[in-house]
N, C-alpha and C. Protein backbone atom coordinates (compact mmCIF):
# COMPACT_ATOMS: atom_id res chain seq x y z
N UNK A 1 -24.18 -6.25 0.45
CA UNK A 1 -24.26 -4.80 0.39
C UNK A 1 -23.73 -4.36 -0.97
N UNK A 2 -24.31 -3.10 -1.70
CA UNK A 2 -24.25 -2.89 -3.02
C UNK A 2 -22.90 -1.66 -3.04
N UNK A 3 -22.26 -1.66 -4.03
CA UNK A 3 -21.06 -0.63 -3.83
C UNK A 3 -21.29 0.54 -3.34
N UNK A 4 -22.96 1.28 -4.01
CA UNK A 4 -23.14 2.40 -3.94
C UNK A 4 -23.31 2.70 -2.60
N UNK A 5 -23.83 1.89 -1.72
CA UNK A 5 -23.81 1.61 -0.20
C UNK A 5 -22.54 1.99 0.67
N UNK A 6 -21.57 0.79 0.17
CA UNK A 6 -20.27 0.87 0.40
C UNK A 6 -19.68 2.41 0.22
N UNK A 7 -19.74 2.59 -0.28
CA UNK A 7 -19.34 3.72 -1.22
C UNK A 7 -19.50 5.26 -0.41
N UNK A 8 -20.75 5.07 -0.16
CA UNK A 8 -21.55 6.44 0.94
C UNK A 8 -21.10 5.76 2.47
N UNK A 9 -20.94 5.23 3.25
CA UNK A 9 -20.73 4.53 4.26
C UNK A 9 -19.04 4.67 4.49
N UNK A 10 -18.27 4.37 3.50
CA UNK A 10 -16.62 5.12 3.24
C UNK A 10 -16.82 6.19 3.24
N UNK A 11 -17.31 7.11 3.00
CA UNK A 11 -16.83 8.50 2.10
C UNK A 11 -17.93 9.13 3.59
N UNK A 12 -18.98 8.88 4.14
CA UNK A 12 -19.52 9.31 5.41
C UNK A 12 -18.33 9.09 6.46
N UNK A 13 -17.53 8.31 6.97
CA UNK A 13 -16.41 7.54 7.62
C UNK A 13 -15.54 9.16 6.96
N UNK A 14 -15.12 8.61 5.79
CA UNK A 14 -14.00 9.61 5.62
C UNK A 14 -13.99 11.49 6.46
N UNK A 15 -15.46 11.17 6.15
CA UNK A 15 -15.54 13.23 6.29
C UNK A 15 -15.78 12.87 8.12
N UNK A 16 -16.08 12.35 8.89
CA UNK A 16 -16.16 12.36 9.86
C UNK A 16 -14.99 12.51 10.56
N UNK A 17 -13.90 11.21 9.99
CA UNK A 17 -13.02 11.55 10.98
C UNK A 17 -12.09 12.85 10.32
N UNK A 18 -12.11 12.83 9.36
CA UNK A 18 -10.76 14.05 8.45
C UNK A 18 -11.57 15.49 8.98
N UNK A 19 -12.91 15.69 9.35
CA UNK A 19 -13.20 16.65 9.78
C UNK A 19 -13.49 17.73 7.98
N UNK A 20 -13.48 16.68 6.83
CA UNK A 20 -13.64 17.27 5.72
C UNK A 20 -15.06 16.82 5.16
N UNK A 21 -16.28 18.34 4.57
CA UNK A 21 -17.58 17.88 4.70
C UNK A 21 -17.79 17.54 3.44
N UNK A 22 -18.46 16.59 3.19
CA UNK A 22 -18.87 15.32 2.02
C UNK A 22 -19.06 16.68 0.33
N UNK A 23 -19.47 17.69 0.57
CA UNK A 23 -19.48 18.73 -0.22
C UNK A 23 -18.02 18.83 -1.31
N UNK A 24 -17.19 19.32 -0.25
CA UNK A 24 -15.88 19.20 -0.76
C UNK A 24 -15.03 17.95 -0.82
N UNK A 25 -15.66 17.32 -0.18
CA UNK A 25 -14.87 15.96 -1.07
C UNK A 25 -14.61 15.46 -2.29
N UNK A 26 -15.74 15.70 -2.46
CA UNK A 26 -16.44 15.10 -4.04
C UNK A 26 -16.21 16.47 -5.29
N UNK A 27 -15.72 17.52 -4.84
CA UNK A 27 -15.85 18.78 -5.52
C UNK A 27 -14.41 18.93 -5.52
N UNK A 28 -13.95 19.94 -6.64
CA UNK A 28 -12.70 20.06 -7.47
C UNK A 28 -11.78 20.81 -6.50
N UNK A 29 -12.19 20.81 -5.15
CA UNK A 29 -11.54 21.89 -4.04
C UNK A 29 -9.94 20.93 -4.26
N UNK A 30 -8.62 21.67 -3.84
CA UNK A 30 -7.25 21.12 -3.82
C UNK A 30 -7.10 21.73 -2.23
N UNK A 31 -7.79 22.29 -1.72
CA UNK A 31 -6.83 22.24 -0.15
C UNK A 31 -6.23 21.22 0.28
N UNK A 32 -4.85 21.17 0.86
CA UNK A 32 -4.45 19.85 1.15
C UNK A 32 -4.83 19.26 1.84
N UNK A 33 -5.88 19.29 3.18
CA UNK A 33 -7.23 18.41 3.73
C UNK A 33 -7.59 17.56 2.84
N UNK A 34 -8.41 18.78 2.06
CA UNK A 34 -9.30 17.68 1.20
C UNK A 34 -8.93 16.70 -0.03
N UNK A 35 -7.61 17.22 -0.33
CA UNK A 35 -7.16 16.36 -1.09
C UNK A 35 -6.85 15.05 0.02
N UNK A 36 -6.16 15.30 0.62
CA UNK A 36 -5.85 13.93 2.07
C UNK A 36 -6.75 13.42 1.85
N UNK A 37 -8.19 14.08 2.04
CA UNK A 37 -9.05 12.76 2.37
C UNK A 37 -10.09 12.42 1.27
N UNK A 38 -9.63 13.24 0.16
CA UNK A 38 -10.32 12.35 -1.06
C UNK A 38 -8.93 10.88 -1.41
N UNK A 39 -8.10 11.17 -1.17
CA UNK A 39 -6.98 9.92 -1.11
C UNK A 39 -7.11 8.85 -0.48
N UNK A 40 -7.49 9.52 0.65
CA UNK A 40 -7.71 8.05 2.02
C UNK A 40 -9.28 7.80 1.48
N UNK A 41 -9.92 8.05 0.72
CA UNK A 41 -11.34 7.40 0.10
C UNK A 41 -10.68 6.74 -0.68
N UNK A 42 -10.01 7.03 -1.91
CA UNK A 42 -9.85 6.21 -2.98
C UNK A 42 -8.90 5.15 -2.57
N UNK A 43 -7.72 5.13 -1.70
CA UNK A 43 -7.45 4.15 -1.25
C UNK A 43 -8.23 3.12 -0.09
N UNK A 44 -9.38 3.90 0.47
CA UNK A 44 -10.10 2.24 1.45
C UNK A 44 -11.17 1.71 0.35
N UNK A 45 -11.45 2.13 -0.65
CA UNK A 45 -12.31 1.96 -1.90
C UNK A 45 -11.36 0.67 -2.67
N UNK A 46 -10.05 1.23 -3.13
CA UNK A 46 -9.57 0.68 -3.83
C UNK A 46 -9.13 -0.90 -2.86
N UNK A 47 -8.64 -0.67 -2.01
CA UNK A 47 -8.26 -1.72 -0.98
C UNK A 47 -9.30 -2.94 -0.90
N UNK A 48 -10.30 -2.46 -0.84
CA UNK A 48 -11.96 -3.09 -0.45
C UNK A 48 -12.34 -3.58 -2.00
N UNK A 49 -11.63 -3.35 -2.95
CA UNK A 49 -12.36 -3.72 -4.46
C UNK A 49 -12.64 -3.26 -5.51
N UNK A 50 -12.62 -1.86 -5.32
CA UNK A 50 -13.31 -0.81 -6.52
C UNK A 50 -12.62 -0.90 -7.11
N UNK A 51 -12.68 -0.33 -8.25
CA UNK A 51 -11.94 -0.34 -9.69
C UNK A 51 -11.64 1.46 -9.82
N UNK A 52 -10.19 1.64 -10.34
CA UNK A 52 -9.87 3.29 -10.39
C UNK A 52 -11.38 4.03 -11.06
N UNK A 53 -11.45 3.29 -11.79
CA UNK A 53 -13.02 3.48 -12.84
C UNK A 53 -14.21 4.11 -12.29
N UNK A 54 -14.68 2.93 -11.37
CA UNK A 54 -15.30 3.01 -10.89
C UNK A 54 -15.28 4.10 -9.03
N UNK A 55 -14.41 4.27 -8.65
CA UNK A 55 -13.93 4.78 -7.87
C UNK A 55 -14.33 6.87 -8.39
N UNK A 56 -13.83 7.08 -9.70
CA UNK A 56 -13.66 8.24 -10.38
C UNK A 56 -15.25 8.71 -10.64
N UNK A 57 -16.06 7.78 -11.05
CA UNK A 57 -17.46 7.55 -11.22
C UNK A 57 -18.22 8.66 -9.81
N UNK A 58 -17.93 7.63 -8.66
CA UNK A 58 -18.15 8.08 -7.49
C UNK A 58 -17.85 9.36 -7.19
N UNK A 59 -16.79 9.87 -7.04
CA UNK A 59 -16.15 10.69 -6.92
C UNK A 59 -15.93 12.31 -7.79
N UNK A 60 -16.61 11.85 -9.21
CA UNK A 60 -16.45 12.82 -9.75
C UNK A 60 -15.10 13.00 -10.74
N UNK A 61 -14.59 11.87 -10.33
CA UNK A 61 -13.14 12.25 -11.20
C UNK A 61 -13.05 11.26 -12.26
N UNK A 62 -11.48 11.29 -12.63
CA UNK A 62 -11.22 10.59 -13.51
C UNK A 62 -10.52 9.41 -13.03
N UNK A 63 -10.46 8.18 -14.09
CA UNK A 63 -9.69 7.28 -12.96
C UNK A 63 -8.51 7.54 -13.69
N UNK A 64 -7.73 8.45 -14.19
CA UNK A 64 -6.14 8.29 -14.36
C UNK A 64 -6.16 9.24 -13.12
N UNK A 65 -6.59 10.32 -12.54
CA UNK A 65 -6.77 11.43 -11.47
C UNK A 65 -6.78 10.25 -10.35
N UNK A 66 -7.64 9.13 -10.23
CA UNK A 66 -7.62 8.33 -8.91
C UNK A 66 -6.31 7.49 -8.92
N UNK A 67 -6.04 6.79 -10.04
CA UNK A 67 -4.58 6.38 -9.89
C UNK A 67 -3.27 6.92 -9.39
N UNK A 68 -3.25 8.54 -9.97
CA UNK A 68 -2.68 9.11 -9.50
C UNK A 68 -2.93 9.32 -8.18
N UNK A 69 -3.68 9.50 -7.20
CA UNK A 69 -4.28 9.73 -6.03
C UNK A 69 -3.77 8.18 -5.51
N UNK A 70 -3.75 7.05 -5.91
CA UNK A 70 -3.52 5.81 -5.49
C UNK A 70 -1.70 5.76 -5.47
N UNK A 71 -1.35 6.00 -6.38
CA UNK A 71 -0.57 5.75 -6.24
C UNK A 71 0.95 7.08 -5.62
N UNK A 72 0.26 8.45 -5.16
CA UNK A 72 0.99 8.96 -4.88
C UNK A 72 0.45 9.07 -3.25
N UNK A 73 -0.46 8.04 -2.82
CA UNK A 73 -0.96 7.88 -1.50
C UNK A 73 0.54 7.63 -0.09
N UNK A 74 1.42 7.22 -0.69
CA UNK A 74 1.96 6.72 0.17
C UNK A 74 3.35 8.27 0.76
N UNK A 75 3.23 8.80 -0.39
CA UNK A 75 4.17 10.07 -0.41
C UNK A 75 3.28 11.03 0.74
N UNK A 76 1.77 11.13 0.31
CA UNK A 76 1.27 11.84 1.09
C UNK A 76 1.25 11.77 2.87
N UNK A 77 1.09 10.26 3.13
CA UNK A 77 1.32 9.87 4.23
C UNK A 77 2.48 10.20 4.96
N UNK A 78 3.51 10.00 4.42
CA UNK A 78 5.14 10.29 4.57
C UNK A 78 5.00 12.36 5.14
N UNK A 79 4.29 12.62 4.33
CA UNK A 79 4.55 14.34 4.33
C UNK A 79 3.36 14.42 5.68
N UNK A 80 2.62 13.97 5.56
CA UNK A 80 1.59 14.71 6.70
C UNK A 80 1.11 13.13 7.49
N UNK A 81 1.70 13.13 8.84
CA UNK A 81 1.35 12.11 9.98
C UNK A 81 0.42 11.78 10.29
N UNK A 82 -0.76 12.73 10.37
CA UNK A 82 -1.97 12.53 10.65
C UNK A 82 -2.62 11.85 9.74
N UNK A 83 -2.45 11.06 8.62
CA UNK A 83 -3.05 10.29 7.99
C UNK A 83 -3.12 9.15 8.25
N UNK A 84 -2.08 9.03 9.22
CA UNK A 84 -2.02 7.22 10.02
C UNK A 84 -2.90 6.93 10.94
N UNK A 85 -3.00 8.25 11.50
CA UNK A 85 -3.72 8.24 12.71
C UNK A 85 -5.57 8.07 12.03
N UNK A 86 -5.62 8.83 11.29
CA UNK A 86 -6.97 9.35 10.40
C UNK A 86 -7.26 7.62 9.72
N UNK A 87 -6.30 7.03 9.11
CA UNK A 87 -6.84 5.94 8.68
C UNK A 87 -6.86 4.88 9.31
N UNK A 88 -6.67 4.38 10.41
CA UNK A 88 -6.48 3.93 11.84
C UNK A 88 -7.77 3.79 12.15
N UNK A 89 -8.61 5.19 12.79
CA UNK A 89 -9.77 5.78 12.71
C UNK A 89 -10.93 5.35 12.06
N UNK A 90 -10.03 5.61 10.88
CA UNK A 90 -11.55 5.20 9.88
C UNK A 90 -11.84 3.70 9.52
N UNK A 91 -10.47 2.66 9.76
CA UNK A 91 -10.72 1.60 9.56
C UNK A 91 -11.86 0.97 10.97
N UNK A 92 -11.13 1.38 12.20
CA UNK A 92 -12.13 1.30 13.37
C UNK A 92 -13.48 1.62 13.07
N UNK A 93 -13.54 2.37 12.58
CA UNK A 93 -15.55 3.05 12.44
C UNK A 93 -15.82 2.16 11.47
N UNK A 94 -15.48 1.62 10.35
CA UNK A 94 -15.78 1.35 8.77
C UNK A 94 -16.17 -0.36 10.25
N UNK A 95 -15.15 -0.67 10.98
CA UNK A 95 -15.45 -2.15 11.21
C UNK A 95 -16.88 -2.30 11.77
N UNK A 96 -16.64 -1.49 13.33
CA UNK A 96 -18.06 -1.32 13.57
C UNK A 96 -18.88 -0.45 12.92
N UNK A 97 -19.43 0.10 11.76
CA UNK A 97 -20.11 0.34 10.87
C UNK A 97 -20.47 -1.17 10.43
N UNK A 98 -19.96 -1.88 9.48
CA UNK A 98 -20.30 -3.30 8.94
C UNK A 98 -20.73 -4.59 9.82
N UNK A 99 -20.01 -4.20 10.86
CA UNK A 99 -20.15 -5.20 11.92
C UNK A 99 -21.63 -5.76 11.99
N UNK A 100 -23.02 -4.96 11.82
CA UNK A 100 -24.31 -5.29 11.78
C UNK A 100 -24.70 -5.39 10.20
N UNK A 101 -24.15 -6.39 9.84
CA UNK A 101 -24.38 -6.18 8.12
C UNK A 101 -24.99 -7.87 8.43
């Protein structure tokens, strides 16, 4: 499977369960939703292989913007609970999603 695949298949996963629509994901919106779950993209992206680079590409951003997003992922979690639960979620769907690969 090709990243760009990967890529739409995460970020479909993401807006499903965060309840945030693929529009504003990818778009310069800062609500703290959508920031959450442009984070929990760049971290199951980054986890899975992508490069900050390449990740920013996708996304629209920059990769010092995704690093930052990577690496202040864990603060975010700490402040808002529902991201455990949300990435929990999305790892479940992402499995059976691939599962027929």
């Amino acid at each position: 499977m090709c990243k760009s695949e990967l890529f739409l298949r995460t970020a479909e996963c993401v807006c499903i369960v965060s309840g945030v629509n693929k529009g504003d994901l990818l778009s310069g919106c800062k609500r703290m939703e959508v920031v959450d779950a442009r984070s929990m993209l760049c971290k199951i992206l980054y986890d899975i292989g992508f490069y900050p680079g390449e990740i920013g590409r996708y996304i629209n951003k920059t990769s010092a913007c995704v690093r930052f997003l990577l690496s202040d992922f864990e603060r975010r979690r700490k402040v808002n609970k529902i991201l455990d639960t949300y990435m929990q979620n999305i790892h479940k769907q992402l499995a059976n999603n691939f599962s027929d690969c």
